[in-house]
N, C-alpha and C. Protein backbone atom coordinates (compact mmCIF):
# COMPACT_ATOMS: atom_id res chain seq x y z
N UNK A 1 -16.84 26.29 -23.04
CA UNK A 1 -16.07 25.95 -21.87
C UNK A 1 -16.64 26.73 -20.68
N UNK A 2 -17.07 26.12 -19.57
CA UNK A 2 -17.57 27.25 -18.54
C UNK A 2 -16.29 26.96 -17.60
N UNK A 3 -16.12 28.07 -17.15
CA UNK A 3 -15.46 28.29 -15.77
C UNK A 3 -15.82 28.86 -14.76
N UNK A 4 -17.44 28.57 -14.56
CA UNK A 4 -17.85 28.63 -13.27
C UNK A 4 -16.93 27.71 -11.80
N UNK A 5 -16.45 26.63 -12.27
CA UNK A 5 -15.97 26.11 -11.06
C UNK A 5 -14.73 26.32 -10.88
N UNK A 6 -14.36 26.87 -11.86
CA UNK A 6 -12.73 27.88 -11.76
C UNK A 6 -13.18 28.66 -10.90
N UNK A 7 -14.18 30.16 -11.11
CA UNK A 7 -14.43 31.26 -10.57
C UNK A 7 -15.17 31.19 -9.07
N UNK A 8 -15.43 29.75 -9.05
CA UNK A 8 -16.20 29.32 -7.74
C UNK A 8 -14.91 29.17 -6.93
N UNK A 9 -14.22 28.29 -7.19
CA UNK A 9 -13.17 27.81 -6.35
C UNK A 9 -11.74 29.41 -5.90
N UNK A 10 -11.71 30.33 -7.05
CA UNK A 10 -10.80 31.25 -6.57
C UNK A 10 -11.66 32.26 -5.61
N UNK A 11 -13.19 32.39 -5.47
CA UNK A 11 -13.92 32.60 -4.92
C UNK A 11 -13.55 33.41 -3.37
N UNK A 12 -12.86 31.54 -2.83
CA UNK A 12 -13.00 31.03 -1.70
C UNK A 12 -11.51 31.72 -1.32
N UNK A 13 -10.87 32.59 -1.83
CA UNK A 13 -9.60 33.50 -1.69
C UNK A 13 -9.68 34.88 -1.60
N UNK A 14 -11.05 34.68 -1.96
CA UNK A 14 -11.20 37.00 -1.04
C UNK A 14 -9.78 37.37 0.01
N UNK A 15 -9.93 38.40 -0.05
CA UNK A 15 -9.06 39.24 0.85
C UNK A 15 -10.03 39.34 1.90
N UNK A 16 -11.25 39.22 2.32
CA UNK A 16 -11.96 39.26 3.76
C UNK A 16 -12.05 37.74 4.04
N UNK A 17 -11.98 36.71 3.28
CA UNK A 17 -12.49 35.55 3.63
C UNK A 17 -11.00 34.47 4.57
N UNK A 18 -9.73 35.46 3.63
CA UNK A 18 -8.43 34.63 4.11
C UNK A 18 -8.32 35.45 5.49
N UNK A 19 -8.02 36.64 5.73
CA UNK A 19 -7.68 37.57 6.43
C UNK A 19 -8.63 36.85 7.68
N UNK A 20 -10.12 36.35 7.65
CA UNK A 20 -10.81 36.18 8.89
C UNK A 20 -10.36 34.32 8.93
N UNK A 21 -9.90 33.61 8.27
CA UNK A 21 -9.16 32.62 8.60
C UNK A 21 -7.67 32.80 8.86
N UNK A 22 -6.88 33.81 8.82
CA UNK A 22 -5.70 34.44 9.27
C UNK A 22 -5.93 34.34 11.00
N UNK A 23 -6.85 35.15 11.57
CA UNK A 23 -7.82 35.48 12.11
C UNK A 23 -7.33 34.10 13.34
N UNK A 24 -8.33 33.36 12.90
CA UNK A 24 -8.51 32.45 13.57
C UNK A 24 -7.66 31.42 14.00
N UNK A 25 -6.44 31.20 13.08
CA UNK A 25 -5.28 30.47 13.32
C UNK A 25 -4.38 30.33 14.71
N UNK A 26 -4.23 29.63 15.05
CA UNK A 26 -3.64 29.27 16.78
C UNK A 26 -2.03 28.65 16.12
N UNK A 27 -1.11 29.65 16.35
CA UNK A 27 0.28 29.53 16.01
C UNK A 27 1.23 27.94 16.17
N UNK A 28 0.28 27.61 18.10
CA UNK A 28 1.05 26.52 18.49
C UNK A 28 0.88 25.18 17.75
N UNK A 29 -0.62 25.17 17.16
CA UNK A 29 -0.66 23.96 16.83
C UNK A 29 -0.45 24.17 15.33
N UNK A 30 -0.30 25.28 14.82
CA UNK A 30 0.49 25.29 13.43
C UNK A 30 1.75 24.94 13.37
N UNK A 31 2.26 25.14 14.66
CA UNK A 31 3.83 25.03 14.49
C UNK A 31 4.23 23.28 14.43
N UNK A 32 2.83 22.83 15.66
CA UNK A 32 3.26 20.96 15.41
C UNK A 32 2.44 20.32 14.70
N UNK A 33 2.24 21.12 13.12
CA UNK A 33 1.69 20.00 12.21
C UNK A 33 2.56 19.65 11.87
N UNK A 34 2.33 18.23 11.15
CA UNK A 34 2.85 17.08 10.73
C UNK A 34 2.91 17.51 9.57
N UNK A 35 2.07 17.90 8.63
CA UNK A 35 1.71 18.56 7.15
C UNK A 35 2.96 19.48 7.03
N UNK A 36 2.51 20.70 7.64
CA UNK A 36 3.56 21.98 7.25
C UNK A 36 4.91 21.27 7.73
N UNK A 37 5.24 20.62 8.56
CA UNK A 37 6.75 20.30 9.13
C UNK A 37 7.48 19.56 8.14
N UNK A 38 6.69 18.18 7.79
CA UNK A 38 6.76 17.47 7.14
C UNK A 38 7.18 18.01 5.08
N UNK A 39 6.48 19.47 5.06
CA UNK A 39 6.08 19.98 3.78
C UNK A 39 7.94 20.53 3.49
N UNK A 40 7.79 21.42 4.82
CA UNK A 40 9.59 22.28 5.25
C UNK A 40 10.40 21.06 5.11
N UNK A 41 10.67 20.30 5.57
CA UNK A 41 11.64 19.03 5.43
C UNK A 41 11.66 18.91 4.10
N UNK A 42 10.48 18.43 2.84
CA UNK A 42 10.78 17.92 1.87
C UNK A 42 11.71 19.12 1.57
N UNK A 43 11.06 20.33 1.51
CA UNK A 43 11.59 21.50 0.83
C UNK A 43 12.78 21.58 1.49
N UNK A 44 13.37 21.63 2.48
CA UNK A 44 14.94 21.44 3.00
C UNK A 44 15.78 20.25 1.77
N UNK A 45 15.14 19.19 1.94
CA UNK A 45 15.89 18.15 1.45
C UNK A 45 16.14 18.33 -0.36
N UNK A 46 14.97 19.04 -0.78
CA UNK A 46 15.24 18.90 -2.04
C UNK A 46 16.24 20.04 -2.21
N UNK A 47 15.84 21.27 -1.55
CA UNK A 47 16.94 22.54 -1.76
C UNK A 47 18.61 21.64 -1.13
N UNK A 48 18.41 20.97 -0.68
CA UNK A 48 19.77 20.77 -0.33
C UNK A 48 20.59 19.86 -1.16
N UNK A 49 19.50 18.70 -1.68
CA UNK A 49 20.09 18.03 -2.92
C UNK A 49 20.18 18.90 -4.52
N UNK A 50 19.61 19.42 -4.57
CA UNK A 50 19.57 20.32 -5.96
C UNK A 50 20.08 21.59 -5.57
N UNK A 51 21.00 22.29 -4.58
CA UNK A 51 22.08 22.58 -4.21
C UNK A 51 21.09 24.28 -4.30
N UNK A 52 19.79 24.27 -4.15
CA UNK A 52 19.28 25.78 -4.28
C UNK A 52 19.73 26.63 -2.63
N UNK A 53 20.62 27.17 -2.68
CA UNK A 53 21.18 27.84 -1.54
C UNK A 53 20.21 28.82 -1.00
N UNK A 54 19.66 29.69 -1.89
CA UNK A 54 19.16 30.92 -1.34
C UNK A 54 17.60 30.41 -0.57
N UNK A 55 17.03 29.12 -1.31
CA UNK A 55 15.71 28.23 -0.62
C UNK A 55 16.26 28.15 0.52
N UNK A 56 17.45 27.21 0.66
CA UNK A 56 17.71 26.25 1.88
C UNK A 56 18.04 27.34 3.47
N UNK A 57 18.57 28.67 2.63
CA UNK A 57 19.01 29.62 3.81
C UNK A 57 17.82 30.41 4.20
N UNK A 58 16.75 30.65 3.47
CA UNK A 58 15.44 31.21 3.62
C UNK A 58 14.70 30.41 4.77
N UNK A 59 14.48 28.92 4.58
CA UNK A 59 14.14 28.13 5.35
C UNK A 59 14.67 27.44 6.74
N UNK A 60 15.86 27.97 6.50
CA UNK A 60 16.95 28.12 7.50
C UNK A 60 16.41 28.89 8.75
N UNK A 61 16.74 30.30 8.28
CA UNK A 61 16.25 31.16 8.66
C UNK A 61 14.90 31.65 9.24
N UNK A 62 14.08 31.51 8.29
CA UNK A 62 12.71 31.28 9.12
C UNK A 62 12.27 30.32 10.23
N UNK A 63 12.34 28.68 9.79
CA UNK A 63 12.10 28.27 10.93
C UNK A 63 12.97 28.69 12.09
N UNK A 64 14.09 28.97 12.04
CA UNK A 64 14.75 29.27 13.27
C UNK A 64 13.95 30.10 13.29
N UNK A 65 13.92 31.47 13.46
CA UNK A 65 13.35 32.08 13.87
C UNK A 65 11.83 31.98 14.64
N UNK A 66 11.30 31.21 13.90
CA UNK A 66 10.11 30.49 14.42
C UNK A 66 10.32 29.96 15.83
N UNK A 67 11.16 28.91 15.72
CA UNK A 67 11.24 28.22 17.08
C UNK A 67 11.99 29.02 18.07
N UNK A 68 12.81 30.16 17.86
CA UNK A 68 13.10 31.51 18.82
C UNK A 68 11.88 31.93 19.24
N UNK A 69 10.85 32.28 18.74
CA UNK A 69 9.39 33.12 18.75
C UNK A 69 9.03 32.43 20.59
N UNK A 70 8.68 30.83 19.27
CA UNK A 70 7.75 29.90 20.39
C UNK A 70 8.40 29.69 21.48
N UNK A 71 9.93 29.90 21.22
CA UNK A 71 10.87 29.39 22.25
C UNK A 71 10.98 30.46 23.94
N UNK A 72 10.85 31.63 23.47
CA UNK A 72 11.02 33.07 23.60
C UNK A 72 9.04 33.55 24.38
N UNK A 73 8.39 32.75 23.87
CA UNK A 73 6.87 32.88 24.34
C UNK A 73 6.39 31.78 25.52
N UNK A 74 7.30 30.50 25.04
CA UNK A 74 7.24 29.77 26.37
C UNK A 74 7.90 30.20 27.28
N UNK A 75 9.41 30.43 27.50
CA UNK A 75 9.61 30.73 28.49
C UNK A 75 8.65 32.41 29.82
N UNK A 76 8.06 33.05 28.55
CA UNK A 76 6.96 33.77 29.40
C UNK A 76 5.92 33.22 29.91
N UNK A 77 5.37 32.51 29.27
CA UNK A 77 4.11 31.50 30.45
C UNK A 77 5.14 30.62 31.53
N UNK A 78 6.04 30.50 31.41
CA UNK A 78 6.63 29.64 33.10
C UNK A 78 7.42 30.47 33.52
N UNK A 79 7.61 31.27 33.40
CA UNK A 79 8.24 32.54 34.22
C UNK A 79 7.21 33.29 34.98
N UNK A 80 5.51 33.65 34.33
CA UNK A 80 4.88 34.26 35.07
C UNK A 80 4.71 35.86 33.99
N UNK A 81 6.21 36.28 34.11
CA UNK A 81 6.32 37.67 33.50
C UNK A 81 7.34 37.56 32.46
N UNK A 82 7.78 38.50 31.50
CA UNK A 82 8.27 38.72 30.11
C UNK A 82 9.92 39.28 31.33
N UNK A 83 11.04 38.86 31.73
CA UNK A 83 11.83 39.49 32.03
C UNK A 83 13.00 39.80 31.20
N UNK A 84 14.20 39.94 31.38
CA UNK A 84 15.12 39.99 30.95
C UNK A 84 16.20 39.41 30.39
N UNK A 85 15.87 38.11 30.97
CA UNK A 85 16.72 36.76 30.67
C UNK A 85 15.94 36.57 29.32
N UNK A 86 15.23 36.29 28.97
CA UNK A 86 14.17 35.55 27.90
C UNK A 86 14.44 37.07 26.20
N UNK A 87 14.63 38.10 27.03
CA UNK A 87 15.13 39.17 26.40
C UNK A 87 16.53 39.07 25.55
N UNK A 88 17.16 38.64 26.48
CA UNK A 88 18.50 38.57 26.33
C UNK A 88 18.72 37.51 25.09
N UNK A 89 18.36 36.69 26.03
CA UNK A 89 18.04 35.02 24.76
C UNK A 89 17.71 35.48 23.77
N UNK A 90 17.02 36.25 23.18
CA UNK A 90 15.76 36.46 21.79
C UNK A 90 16.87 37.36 20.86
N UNK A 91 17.80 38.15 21.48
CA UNK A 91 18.10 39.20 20.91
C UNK A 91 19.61 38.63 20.85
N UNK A 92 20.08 37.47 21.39
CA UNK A 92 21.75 37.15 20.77
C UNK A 92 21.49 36.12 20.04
N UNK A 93 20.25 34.96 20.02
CA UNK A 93 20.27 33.82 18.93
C UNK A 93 19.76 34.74 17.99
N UNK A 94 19.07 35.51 17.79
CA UNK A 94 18.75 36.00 16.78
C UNK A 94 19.35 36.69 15.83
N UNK A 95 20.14 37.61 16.49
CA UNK A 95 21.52 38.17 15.87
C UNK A 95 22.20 37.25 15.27
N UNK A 96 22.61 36.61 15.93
CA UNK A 96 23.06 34.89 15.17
C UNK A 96 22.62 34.30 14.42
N UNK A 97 21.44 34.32 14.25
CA UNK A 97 20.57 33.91 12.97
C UNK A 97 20.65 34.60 11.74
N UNK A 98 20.62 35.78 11.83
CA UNK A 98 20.64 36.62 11.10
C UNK A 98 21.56 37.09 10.28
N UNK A 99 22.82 37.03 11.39
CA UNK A 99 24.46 37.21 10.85
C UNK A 99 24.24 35.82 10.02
N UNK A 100 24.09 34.74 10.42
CA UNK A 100 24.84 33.51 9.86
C UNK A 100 23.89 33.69 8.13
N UNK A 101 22.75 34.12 8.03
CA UNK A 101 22.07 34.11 7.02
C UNK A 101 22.69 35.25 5.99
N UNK A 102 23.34 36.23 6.54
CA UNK A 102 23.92 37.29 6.01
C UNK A 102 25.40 36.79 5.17
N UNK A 103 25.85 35.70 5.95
CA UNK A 103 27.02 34.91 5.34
C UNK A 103 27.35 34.04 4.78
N UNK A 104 26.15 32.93 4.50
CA UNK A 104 25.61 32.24 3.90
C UNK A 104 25.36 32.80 2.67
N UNK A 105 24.16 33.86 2.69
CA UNK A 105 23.65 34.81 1.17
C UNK A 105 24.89 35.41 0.33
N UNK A 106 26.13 36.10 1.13
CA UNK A 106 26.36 37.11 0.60
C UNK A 106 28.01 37.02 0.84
N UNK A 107 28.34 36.35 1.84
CA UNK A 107 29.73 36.32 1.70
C UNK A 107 30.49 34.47 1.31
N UNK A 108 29.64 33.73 1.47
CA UNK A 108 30.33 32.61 1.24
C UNK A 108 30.55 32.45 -0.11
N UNK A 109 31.35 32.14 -0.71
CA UNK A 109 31.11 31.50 -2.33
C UNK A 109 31.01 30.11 -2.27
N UNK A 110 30.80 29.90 -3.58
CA UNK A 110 30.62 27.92 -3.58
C UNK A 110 32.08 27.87 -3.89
């Protein structure tokens, strides 16, 4: 049995080879693939039909947070500067995010 094309293919997963494609990744247009969006949805839908709570609040959670980030980074390119308003915003939805994930995990029962 050879597993050269096993050892070829995990190869291509170095810790210098991902890290410099880490590297190179541009957030915005990760955020509007069709693939990864499309990937989160299935995974929403199935955690939500097969009732996996702790998936569905993970994913919850992250993308929000995500779209706080991008949300929170645009408003600094049309503002000019990073002020206080955009501050403010980042730090009460987020709290909110966070609480609601905290109550979801740990205090709701089924």
């Amino acid at each position: 049995m050879d597993f050269s094309i096993i050892i070829e293919f995990l190869q291509r997963f170095e810790t210098a080879k991902v890290v410099a494609y880490m590297r190179t990744l541009d957030m915005t247009t990760l955020l509007h693939n069709p693939w990864l969006l499309g990937g989160v949805g299935g995974l929403a839908v199935a955690a939500l039909l097969l009732r996996w709570r702790l998936l569905l609040v993970t994913l919850f959670t992250v993308s929000s947070l995500t779209g706080l980030i991008a949300y929170t980074l645009e408003q600094e390119k049309s503002a000019g500067a990073l002020g206080i308003e955009p501050l403010v915003i980042f730090v009460m939805i987020g709290a909110t995010i966070v609480l609601l994930a905290i109550y979801f995990l740990f205090i709701k029962a089924e």
